[in-house]
PDB file of N, CA and C in Angstrom:
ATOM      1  N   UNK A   1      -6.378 115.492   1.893  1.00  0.00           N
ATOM      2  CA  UNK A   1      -6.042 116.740   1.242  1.00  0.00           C
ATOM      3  C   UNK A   1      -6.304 116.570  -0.253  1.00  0.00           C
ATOM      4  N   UNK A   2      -6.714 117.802  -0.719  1.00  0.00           N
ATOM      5  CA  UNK A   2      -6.884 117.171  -2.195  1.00  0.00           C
ATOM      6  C   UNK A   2      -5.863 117.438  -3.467  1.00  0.00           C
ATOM      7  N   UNK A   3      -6.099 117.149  -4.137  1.00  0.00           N
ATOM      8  CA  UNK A   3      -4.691 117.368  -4.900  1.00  0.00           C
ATOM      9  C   UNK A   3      -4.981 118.852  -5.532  1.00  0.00           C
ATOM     10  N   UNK A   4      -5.612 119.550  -5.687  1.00  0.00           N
ATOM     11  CA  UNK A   4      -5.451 121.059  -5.697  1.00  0.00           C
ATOM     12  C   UNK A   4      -4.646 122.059  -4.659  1.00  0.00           C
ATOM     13  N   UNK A   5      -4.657 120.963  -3.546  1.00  0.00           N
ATOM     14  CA  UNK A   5      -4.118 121.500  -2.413  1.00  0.00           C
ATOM     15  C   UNK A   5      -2.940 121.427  -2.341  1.00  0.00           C
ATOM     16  N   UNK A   6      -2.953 120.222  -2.618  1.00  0.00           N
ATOM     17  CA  UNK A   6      -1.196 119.782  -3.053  1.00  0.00           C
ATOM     18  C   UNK A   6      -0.353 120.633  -3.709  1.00  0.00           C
ATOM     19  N   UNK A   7      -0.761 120.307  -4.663  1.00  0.00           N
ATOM     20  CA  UNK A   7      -0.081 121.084  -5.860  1.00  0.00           C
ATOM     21  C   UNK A   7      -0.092 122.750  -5.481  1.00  0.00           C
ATOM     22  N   UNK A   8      -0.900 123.073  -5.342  1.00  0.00           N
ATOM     23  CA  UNK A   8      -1.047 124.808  -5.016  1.00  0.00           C
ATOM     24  C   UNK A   8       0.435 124.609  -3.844  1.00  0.00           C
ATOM     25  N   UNK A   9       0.474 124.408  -2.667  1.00  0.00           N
ATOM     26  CA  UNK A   9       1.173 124.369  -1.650  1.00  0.00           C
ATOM     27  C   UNK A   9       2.459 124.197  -2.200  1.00  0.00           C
ATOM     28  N   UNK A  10       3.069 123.058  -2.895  1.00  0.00           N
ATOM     29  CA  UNK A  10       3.863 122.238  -3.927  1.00  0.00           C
ATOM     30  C   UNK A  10       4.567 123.883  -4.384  1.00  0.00           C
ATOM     31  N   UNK A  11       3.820 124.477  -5.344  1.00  0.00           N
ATOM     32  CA  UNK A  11       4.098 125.617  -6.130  1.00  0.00           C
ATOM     33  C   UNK A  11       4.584 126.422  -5.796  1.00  0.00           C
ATOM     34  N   UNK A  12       3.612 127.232  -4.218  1.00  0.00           N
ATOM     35  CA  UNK A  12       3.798 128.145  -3.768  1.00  0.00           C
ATOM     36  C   UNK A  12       5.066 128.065  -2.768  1.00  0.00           C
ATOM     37  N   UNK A  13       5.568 127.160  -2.351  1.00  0.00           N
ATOM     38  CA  UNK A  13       6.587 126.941  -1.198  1.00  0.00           C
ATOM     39  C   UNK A  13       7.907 126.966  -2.720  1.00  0.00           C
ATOM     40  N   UNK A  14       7.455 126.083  -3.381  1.00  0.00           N
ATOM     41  CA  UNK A  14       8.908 126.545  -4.358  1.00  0.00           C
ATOM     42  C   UNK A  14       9.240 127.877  -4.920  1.00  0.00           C
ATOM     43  N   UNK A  15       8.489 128.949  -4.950  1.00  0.00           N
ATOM     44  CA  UNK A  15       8.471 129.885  -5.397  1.00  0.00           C
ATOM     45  C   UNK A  15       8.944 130.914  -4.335  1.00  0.00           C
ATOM     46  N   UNK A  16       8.113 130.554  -2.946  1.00  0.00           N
ATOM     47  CA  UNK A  16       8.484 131.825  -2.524  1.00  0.00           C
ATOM     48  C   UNK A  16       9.388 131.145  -1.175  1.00  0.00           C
ATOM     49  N   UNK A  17       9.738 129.893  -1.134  1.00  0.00           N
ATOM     50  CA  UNK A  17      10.462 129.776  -0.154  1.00  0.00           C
ATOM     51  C   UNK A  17      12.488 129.508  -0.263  1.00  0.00           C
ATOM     52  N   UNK A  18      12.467 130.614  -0.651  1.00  0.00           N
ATOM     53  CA  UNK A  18      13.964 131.014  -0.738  1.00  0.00           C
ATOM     54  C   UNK A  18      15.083 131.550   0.140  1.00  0.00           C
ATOM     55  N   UNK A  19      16.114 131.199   0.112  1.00  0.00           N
ATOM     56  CA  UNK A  19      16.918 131.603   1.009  1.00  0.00           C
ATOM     57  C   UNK A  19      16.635 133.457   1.118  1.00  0.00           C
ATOM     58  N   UNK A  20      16.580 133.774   2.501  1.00  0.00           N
ATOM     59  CA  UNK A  20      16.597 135.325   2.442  1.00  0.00           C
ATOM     60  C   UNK A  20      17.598 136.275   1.992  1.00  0.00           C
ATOM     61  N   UNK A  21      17.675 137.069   1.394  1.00  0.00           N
ATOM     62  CA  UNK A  21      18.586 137.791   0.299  1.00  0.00           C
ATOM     63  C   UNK A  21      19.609 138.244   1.573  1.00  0.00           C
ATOM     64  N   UNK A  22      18.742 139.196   2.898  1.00  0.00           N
ATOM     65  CA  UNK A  22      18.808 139.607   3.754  1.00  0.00           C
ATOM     66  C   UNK A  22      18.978 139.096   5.354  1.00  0.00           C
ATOM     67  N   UNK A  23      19.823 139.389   6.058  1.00  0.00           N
ATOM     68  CA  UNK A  23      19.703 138.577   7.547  1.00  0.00           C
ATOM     69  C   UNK A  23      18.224 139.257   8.316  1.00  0.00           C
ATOM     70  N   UNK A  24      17.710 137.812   8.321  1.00  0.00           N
ATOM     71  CA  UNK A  24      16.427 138.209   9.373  1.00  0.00           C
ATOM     72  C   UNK A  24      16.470 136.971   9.778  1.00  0.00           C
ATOM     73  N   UNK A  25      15.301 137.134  10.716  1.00  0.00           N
ATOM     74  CA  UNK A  25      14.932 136.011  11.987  1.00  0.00           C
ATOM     75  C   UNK A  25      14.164 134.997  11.121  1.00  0.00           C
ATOM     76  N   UNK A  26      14.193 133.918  10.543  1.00  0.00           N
ATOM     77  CA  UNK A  26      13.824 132.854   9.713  1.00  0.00           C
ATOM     78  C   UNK A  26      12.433 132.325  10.471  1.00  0.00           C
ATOM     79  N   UNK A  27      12.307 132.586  11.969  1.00  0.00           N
ATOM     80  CA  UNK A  27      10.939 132.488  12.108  1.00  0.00           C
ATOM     81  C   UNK A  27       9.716 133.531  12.046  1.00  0.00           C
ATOM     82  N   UNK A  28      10.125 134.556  12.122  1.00  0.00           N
ATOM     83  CA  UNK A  28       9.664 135.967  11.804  1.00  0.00           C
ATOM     84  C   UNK A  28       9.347 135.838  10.445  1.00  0.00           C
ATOM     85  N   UNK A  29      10.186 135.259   9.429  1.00  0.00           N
ATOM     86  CA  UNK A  29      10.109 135.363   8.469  1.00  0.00           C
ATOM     87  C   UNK A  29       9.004 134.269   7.602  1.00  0.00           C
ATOM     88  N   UNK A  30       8.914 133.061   8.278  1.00  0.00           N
ATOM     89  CA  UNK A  30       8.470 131.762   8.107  1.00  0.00           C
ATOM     90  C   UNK A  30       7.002 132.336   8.221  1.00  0.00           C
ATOM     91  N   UNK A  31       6.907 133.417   9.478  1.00  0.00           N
ATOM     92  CA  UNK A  31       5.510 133.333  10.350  1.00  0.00           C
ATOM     93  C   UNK A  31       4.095 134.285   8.666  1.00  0.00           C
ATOM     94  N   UNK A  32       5.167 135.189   8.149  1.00  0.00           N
ATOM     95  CA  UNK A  32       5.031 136.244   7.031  1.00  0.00           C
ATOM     96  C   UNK A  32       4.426 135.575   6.138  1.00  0.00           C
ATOM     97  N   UNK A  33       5.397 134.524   5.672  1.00  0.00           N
ATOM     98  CA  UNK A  33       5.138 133.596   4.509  1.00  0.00           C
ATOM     99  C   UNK A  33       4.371 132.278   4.595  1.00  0.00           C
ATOM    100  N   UNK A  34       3.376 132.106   5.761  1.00  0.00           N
ATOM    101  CA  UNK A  34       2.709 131.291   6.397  1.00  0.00           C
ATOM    102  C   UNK A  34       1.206 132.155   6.194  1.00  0.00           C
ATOM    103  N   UNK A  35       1.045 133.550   6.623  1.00  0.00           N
ATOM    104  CA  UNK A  35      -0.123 134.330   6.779  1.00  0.00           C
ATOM    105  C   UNK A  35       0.038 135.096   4.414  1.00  0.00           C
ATOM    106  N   UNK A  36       0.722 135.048   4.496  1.00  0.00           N
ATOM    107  CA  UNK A  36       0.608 134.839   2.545  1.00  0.00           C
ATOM    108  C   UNK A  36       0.228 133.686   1.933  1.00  0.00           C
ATOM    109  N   UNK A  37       0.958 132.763   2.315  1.00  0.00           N
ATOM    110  CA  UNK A  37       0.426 131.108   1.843  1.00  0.00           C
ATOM    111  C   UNK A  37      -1.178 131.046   2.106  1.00  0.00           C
ATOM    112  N   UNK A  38      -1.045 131.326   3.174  1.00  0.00           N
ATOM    113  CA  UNK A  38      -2.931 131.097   3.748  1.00  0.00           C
ATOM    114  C   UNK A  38      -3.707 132.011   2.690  1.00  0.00           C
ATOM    115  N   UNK A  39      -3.418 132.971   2.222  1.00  0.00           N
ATOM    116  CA  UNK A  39      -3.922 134.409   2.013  1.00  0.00           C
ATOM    117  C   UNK A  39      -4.407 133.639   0.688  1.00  0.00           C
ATOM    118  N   UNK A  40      -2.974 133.671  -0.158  1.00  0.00           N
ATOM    119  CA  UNK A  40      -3.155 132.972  -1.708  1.00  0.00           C
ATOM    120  C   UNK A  40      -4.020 131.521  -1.633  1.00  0.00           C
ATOM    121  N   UNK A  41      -4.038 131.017  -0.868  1.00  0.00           N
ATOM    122  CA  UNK A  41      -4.889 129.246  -0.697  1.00  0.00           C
ATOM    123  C   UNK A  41      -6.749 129.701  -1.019  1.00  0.00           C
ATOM    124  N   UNK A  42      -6.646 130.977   0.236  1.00  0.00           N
ATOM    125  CA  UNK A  42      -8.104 131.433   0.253  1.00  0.00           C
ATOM    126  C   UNK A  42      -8.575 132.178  -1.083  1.00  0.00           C
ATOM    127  N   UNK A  43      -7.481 132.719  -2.276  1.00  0.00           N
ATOM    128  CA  UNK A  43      -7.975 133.390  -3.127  1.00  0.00           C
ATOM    129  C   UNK A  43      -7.992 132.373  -3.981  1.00  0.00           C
ATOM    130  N   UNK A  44      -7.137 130.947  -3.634  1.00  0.00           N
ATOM    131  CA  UNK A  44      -7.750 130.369  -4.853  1.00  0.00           C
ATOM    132  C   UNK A  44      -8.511 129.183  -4.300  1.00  0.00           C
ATOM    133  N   UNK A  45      -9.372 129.359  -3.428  1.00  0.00           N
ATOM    134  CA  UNK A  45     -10.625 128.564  -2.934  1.00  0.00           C
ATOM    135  C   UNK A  45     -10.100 127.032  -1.890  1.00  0.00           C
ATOM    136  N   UNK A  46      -8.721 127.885  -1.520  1.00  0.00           N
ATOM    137  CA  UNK A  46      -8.657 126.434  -0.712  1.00  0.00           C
ATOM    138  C   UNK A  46      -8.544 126.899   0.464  1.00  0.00           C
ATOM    139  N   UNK A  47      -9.467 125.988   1.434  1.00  0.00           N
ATOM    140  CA  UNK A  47      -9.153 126.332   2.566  1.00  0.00           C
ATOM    141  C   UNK A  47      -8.011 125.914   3.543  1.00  0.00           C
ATOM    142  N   UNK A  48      -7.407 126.588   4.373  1.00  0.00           N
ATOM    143  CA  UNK A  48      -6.251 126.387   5.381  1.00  0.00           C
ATOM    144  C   UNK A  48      -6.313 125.129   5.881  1.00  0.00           C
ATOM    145  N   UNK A  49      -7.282 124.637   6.646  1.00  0.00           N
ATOM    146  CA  UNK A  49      -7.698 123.263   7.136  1.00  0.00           C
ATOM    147  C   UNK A  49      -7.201 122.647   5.951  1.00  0.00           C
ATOM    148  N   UNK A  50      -7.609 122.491   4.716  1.00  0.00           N
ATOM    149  CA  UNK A  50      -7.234 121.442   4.017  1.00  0.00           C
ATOM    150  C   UNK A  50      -5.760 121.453   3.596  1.00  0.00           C
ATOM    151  N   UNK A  51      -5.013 122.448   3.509  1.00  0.00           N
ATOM    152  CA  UNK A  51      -3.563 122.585   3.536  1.00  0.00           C
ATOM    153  C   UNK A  51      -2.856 121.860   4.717  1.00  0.00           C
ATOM    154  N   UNK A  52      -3.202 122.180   5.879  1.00  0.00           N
ATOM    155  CA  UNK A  52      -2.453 121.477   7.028  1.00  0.00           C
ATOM    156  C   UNK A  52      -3.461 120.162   7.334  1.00  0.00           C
ATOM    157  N   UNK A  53      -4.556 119.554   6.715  1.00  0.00           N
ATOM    158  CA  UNK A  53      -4.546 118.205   7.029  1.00  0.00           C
ATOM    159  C   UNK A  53      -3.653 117.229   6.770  1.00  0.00           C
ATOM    160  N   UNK A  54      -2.482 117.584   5.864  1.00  0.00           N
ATOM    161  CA  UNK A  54      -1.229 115.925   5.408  1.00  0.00           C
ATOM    162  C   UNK A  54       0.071 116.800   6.254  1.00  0.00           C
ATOM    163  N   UNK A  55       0.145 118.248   6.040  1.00  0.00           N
ATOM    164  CA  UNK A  55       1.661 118.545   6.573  1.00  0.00           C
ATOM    165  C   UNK A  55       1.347 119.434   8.222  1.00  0.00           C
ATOM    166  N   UNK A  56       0.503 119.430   8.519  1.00  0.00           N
ATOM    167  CA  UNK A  56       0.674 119.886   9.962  1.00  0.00           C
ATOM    168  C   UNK A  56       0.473 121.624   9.716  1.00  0.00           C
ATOM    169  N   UNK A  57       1.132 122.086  10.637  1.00  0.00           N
ATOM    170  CA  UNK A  57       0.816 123.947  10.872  1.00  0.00           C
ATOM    171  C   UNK A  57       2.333 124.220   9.693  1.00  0.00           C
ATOM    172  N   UNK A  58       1.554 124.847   8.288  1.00  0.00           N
ATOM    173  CA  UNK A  58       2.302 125.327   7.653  1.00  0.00           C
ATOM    174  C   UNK A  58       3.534 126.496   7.714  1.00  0.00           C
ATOM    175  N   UNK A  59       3.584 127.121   8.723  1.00  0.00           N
ATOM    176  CA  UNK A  59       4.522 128.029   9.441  1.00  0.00           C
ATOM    177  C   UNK A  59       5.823 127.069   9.849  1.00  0.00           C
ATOM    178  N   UNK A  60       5.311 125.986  10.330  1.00  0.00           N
ATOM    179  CA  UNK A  60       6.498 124.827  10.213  1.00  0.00           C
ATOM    180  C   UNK A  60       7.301 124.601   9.060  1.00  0.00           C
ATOM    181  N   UNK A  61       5.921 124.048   8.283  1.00  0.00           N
ATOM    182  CA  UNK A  61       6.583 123.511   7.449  1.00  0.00           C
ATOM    183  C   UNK A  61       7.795 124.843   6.346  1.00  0.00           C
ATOM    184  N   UNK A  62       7.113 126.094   5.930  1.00  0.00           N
ATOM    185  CA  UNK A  62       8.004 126.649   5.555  1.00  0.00           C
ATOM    186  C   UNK A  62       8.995 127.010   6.137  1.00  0.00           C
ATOM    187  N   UNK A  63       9.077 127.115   7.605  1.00  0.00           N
ATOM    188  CA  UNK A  63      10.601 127.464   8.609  1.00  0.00           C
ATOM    189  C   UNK A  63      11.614 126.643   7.916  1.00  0.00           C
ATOM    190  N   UNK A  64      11.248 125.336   8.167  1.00  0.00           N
ATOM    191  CA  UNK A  64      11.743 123.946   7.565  1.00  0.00           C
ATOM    192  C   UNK A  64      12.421 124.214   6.247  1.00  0.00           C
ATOM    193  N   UNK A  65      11.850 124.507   5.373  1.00  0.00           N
ATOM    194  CA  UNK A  65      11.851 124.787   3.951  1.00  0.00           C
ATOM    195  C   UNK A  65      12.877 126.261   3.977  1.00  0.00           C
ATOM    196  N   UNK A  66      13.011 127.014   4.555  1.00  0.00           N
ATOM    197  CA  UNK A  66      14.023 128.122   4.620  1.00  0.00           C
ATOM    198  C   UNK A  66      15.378 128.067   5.244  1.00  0.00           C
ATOM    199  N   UNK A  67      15.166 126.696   6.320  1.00  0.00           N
ATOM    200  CA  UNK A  67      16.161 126.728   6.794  1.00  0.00           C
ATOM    201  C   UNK A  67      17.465 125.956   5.718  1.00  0.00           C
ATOM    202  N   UNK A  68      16.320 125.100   5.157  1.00  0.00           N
ATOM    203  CA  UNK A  68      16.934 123.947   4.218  1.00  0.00           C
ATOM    204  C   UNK A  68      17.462 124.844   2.712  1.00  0.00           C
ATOM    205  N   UNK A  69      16.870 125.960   2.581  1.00  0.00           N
ATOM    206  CA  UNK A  69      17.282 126.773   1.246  1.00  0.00           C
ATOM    207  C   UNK A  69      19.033 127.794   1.985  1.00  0.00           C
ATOM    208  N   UNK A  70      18.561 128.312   3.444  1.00  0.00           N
ATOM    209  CA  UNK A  70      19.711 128.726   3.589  1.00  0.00           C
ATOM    210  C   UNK A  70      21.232 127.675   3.447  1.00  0.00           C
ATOM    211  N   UNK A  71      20.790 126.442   4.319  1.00  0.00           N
ATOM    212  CA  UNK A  71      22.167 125.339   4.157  1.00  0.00           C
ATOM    213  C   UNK A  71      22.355 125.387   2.832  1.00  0.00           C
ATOM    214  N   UNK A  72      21.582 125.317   2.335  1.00  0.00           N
ATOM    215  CA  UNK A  72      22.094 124.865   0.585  1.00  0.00           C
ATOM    216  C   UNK A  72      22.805 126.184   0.124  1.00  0.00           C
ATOM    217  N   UNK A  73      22.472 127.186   0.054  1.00  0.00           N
ATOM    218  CA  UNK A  73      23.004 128.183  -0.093  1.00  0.00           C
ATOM    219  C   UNK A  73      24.229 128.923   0.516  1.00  0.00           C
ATOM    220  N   UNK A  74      24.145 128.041   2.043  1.00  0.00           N
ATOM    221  CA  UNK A  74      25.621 128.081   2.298  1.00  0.00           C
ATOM    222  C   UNK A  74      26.710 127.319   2.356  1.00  0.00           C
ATOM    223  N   UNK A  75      26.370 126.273   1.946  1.00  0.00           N
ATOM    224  CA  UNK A  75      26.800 124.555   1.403  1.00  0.00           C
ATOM    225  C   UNK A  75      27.696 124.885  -0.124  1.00  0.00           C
ATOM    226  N   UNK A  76      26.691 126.093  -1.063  1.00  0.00           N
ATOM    227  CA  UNK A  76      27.188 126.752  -2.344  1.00  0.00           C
ATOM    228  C   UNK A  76      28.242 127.415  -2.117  1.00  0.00           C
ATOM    229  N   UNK A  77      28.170 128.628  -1.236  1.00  0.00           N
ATOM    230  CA  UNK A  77      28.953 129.277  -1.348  1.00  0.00           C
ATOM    231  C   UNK A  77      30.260 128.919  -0.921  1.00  0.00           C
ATOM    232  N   UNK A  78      30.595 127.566   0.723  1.00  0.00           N
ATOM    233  CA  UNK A  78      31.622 127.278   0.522  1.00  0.00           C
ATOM    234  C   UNK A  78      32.382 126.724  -0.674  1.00  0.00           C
ATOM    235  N   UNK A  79      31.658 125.527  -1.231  1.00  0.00           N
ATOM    236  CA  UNK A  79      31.852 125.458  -2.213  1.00  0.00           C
ATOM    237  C   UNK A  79      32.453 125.986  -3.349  1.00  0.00           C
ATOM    238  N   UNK A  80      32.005 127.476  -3.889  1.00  0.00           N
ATOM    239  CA  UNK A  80      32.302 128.129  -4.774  1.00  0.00           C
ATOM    240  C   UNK A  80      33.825 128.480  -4.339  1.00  0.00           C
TER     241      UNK A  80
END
């Protein structure tokens, strides 16, 4: 993978992979922000293949990444 890839992916998962404001289906939601990730990769010249050659089918990996923003977020709020 190259490190444009990296980093782009890196960026874009911190940005848009946030706990949902709203109750929805986190794979429904994963599947959304998987066909955007791809979308933005292709406008900035990277292709999909090279995104999922180090992390696998990126729809995973952001499920992963949402599920882990909701715990934290509800990890906070007991907390608070």
């Amino acid at each position: 993978m190259s490190v444009h890839a990296i980093e782009f992916l890196q960026d874009w998962i911190g940005k848009e992979c946030c706990a949902p404001s709203e109750a929805v289906k986190l794979d429904k939601h994963a599947e959304t922000l998987a066909k955007r990730c791809a979308a933005k990769a292709a406008e900035a010249g990277i292709p999909l293949e090279d995104l999922q050659e180090e992390v696998g089918d990126i729809q995973d990996l952001i499920a992963s990444r949402l599920e882990e923003a909701v715990e934290a977020e509800t990890a906070a709020d007991k907390a608070a």
